[in-house]
PDB file of N, CA and C in Angstrom:
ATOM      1  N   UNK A   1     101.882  98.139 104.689  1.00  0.00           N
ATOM      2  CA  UNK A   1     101.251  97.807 103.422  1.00  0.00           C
ATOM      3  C   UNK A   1     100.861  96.341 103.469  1.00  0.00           C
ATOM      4  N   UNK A   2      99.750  96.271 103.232  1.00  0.00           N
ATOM      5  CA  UNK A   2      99.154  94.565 102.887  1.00  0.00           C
ATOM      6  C   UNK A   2      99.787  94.128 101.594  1.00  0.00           C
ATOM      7  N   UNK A   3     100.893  92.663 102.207  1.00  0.00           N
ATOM      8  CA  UNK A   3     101.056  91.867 101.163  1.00  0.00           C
ATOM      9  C   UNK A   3     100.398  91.336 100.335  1.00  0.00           C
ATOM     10  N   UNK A   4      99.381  91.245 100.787  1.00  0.00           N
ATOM     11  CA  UNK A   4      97.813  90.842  99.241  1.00  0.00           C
ATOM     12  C   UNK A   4      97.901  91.488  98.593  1.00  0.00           C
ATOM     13  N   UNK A   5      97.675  93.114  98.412  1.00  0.00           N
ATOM     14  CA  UNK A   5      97.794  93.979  97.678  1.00  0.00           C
ATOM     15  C   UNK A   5      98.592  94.480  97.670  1.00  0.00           C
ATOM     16  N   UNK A   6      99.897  94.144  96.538  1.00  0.00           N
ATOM     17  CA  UNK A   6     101.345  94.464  96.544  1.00  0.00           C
ATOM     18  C   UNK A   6     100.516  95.571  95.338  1.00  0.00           C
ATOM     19  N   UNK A   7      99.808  95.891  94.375  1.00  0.00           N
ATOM     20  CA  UNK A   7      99.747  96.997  93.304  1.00  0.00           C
ATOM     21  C   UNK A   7      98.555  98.417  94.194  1.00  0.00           C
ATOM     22  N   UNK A   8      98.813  98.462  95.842  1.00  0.00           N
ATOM     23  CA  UNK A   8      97.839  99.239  96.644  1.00  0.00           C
ATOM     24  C   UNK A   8      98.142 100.756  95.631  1.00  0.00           C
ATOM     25  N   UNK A   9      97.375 101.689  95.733  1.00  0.00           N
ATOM     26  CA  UNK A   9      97.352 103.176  95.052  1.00  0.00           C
ATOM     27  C   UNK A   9      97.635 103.973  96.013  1.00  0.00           C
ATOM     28  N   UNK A  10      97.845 103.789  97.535  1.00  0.00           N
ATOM     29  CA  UNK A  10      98.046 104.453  98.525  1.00  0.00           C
ATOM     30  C   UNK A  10      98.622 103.751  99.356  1.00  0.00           C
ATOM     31  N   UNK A  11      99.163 104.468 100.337  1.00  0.00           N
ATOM     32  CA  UNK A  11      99.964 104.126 101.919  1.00  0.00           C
ATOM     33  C   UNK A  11      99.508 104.509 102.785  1.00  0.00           C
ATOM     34  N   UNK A  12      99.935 104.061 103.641  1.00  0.00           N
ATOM     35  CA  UNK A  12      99.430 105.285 105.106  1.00  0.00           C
ATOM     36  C   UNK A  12     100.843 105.640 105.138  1.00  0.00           C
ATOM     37  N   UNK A  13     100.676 106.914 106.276  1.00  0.00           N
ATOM     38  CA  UNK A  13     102.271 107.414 106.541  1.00  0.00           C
ATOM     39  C   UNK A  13     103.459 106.109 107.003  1.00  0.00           C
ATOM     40  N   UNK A  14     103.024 105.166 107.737  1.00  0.00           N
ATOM     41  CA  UNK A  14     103.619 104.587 108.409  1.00  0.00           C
ATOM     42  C   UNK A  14     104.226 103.331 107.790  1.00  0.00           C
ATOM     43  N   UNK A  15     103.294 102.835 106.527  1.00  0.00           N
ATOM     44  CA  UNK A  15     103.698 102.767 105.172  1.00  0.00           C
ATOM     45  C   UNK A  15     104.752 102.988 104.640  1.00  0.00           C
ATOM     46  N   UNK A  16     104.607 104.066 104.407  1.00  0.00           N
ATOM     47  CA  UNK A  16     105.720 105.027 103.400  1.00  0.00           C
ATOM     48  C   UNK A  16     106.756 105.225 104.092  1.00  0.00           C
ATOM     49  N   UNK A  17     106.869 105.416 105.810  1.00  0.00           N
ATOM     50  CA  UNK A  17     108.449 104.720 106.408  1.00  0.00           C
ATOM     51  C   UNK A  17     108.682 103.444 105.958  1.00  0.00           C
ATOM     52  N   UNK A  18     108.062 103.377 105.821  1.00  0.00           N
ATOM     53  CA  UNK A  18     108.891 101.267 106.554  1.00  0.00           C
ATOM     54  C   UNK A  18     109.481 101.531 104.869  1.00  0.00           C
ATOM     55  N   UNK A  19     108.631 101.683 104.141  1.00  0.00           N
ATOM     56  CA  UNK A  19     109.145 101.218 102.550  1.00  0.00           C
ATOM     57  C   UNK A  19     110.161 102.165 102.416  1.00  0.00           C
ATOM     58  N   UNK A  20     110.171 103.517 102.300  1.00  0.00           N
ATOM     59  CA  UNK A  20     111.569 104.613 102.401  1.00  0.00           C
ATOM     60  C   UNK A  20     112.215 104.704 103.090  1.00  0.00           C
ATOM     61  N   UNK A  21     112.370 103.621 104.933  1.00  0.00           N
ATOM     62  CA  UNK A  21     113.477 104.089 105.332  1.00  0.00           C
ATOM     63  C   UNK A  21     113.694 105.255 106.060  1.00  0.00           C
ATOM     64  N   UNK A  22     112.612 106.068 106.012  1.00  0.00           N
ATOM     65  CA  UNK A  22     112.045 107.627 106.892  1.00  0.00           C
ATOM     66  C   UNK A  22     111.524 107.165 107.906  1.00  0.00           C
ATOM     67  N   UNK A  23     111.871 107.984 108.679  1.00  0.00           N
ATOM     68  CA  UNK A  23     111.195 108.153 109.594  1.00  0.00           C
ATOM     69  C   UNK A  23     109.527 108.835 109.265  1.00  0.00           C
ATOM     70  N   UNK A  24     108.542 107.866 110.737  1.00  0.00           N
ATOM     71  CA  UNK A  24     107.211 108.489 110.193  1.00  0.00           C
ATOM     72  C   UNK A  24     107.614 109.968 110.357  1.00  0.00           C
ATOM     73  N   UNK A  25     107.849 110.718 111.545  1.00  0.00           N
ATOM     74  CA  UNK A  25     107.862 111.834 111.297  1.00  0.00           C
ATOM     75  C   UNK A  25     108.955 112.999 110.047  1.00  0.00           C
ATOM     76  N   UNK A  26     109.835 112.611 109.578  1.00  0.00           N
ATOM     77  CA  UNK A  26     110.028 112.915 107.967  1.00  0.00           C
ATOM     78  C   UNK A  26     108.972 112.827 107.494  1.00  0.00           C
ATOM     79  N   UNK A  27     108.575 111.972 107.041  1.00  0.00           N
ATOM     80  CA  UNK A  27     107.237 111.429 105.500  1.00  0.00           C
ATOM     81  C   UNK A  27     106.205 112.794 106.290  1.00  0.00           C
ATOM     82  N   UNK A  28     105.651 112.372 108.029  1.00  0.00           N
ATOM     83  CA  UNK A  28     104.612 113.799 107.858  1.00  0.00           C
ATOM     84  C   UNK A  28     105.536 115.623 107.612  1.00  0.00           C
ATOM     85  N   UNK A  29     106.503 115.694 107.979  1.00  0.00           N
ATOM     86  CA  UNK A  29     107.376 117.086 108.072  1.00  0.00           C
ATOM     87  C   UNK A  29     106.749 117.533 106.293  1.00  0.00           C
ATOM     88  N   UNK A  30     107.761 116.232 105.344  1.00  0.00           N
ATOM     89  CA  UNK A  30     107.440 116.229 103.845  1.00  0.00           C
ATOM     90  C   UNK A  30     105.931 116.663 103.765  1.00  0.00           C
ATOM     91  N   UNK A  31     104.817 116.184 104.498  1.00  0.00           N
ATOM     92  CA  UNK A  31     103.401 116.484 103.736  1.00  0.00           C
ATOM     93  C   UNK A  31     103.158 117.806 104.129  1.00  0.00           C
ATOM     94  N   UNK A  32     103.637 118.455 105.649  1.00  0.00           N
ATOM     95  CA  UNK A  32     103.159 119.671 106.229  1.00  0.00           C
ATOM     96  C   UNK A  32     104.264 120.834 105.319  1.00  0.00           C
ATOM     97  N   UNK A  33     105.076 120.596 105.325  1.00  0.00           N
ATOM     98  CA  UNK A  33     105.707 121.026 103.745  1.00  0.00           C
ATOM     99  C   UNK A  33     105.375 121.663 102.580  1.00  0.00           C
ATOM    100  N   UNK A  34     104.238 120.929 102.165  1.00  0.00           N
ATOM    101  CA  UNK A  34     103.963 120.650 101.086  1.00  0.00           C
ATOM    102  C   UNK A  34     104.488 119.872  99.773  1.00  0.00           C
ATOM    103  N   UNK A  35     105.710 119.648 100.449  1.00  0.00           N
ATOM    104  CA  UNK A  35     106.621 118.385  99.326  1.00  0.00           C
ATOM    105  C   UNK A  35     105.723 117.208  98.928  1.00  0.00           C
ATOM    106  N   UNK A  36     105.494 116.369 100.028  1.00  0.00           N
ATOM    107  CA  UNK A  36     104.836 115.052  99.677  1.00  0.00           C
ATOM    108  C   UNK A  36     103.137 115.489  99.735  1.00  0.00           C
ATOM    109  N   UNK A  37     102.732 115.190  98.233  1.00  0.00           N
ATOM    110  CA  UNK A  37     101.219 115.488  98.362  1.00  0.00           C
ATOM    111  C   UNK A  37     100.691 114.018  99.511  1.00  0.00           C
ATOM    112  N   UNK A  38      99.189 114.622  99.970  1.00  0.00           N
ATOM    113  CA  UNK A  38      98.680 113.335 100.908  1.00  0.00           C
ATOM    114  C   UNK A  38      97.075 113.721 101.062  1.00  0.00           C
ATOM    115  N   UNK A  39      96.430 112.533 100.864  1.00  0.00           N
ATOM    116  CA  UNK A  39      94.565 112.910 100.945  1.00  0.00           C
ATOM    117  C   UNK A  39      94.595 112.301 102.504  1.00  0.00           C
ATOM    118  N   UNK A  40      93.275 113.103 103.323  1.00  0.00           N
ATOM    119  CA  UNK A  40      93.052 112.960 104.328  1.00  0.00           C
ATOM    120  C   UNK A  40      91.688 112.172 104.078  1.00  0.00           C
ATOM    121  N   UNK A  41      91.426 111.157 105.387  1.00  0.00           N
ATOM    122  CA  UNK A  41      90.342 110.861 104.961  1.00  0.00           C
ATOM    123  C   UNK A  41      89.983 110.969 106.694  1.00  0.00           C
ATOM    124  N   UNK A  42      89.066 111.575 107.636  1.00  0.00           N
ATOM    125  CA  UNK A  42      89.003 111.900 108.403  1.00  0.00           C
ATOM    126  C   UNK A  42      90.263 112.081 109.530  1.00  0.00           C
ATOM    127  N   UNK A  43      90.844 111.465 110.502  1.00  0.00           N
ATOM    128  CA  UNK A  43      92.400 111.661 110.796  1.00  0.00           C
ATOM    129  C   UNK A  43      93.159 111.138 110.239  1.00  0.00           C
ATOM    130  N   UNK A  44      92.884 109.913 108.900  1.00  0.00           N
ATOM    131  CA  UNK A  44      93.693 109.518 108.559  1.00  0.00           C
ATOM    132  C   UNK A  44      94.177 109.995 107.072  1.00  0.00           C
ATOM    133  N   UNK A  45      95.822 109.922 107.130  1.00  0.00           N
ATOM    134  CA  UNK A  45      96.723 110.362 105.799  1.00  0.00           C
ATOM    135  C   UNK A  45      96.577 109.391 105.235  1.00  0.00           C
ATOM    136  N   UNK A  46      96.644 109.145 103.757  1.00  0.00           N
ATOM    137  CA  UNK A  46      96.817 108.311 102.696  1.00  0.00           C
ATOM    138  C   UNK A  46      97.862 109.329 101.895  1.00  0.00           C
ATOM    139  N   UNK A  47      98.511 108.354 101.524  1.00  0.00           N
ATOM    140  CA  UNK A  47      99.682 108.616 100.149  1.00  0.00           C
ATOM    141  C   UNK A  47      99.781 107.977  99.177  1.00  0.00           C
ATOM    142  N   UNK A  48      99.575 108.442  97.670  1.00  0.00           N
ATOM    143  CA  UNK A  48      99.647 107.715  96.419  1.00  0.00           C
ATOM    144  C   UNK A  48     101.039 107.540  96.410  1.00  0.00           C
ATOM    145  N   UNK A  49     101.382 105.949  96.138  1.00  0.00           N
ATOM    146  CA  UNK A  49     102.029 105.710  96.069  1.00  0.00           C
ATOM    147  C   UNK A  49     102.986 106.457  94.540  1.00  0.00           C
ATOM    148  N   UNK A  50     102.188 106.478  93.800  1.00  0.00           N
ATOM    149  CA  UNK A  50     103.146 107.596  92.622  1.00  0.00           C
ATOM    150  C   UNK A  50     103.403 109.112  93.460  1.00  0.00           C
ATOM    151  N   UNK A  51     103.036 109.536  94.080  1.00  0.00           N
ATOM    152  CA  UNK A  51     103.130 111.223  94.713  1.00  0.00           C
ATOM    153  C   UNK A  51     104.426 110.323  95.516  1.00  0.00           C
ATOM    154  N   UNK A  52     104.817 109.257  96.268  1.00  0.00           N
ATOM    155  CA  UNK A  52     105.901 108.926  97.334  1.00  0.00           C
ATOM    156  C   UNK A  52     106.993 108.460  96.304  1.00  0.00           C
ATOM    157  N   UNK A  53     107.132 107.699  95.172  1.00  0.00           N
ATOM    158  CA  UNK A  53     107.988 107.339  94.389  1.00  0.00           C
ATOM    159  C   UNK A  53     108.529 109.019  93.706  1.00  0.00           C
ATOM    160  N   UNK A  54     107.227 110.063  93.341  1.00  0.00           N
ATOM    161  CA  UNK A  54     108.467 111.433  92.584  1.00  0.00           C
ATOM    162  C   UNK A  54     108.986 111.722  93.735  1.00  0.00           C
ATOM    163  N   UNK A  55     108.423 112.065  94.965  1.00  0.00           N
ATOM    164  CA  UNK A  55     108.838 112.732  96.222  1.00  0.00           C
ATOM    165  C   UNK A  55     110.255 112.471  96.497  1.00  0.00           C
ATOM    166  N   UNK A  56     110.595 110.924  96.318  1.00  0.00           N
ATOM    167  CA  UNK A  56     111.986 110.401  96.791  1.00  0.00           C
ATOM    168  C   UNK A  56     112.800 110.508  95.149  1.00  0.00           C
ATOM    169  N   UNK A  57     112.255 110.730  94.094  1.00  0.00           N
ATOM    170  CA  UNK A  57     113.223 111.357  92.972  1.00  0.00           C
ATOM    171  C   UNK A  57     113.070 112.797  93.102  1.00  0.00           C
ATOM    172  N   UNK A  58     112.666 113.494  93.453  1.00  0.00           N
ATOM    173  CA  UNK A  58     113.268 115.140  93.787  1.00  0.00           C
ATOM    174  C   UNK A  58     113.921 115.147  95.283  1.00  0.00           C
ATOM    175  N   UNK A  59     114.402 114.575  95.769  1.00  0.00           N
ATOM    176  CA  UNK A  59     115.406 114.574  96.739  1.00  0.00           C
ATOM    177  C   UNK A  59     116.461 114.853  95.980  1.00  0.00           C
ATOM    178  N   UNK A  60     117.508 115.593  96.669  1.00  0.00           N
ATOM    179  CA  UNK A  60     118.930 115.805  96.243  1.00  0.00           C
ATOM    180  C   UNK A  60     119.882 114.739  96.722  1.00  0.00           C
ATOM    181  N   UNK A  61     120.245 114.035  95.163  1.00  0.00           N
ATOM    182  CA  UNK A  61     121.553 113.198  95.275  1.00  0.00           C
ATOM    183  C   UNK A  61     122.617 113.280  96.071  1.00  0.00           C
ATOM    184  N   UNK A  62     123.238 111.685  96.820  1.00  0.00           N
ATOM    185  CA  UNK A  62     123.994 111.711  97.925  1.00  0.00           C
ATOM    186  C   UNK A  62     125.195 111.968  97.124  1.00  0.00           C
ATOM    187  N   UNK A  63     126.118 113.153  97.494  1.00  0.00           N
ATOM    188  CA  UNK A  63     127.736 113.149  96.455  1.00  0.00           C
ATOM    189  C   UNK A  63     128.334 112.649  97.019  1.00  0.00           C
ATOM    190  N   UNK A  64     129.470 111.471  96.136  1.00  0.00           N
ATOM    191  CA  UNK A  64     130.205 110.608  96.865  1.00  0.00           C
ATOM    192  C   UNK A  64     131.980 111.473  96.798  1.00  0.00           C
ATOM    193  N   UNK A  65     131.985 111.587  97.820  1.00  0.00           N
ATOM    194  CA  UNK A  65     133.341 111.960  98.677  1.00  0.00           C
ATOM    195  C   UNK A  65     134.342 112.246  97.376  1.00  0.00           C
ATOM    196  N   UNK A  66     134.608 111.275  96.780  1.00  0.00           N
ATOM    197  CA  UNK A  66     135.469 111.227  95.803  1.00  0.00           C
ATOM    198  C   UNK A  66     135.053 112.058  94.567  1.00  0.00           C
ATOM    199  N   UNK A  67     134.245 112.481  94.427  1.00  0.00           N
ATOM    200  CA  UNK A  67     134.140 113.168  93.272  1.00  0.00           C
ATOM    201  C   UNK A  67     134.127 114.841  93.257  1.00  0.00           C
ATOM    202  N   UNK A  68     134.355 115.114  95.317  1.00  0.00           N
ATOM    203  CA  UNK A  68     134.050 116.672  95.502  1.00  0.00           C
ATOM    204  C   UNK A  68     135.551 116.975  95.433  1.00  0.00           C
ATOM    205  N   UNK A  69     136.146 117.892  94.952  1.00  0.00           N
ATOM    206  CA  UNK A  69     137.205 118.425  94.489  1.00  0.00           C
ATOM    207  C   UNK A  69     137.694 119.115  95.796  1.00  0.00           C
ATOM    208  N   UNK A  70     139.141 119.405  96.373  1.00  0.00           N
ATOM    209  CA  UNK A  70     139.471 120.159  97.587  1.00  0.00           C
ATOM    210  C   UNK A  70     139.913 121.227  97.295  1.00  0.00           C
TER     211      UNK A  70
END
């Protein structure tokens, strides 16, 4: 992502690792999926950055150890 344009409307995949922490190939698995929506613009993926922010709130919460009952 270009630091000039910190308010960009899209990512590229490779993008959307570095900022989530995924691996590129996660973020593409997510688009071939159909989880993470993504516009093509000849070989290249773009991702709205709002479609990558719900994507990582419908992930299922990490349960912390202590709260799973034996």
């Amino acid at each position: 992502m270009n630091p000039q344009h910190p308010t960009a409307l899209t990512v590229s995949v490779a993008d959307a690792a570095q900022l989530t922490s995924f691996s590129q190939y996660e973020i593409r698995k997510a688009i071939n999926a159909g989880e993470l929506p993504a516009i093509k613009r000849g070989v290249r993926l773009a991702i709205f950055v709002t479609d990558l922010t719900a994507w990582l709130q419908s992930l299922p919460k990490a349960v912390d150890p202590a709260d799973v009952s034996a």
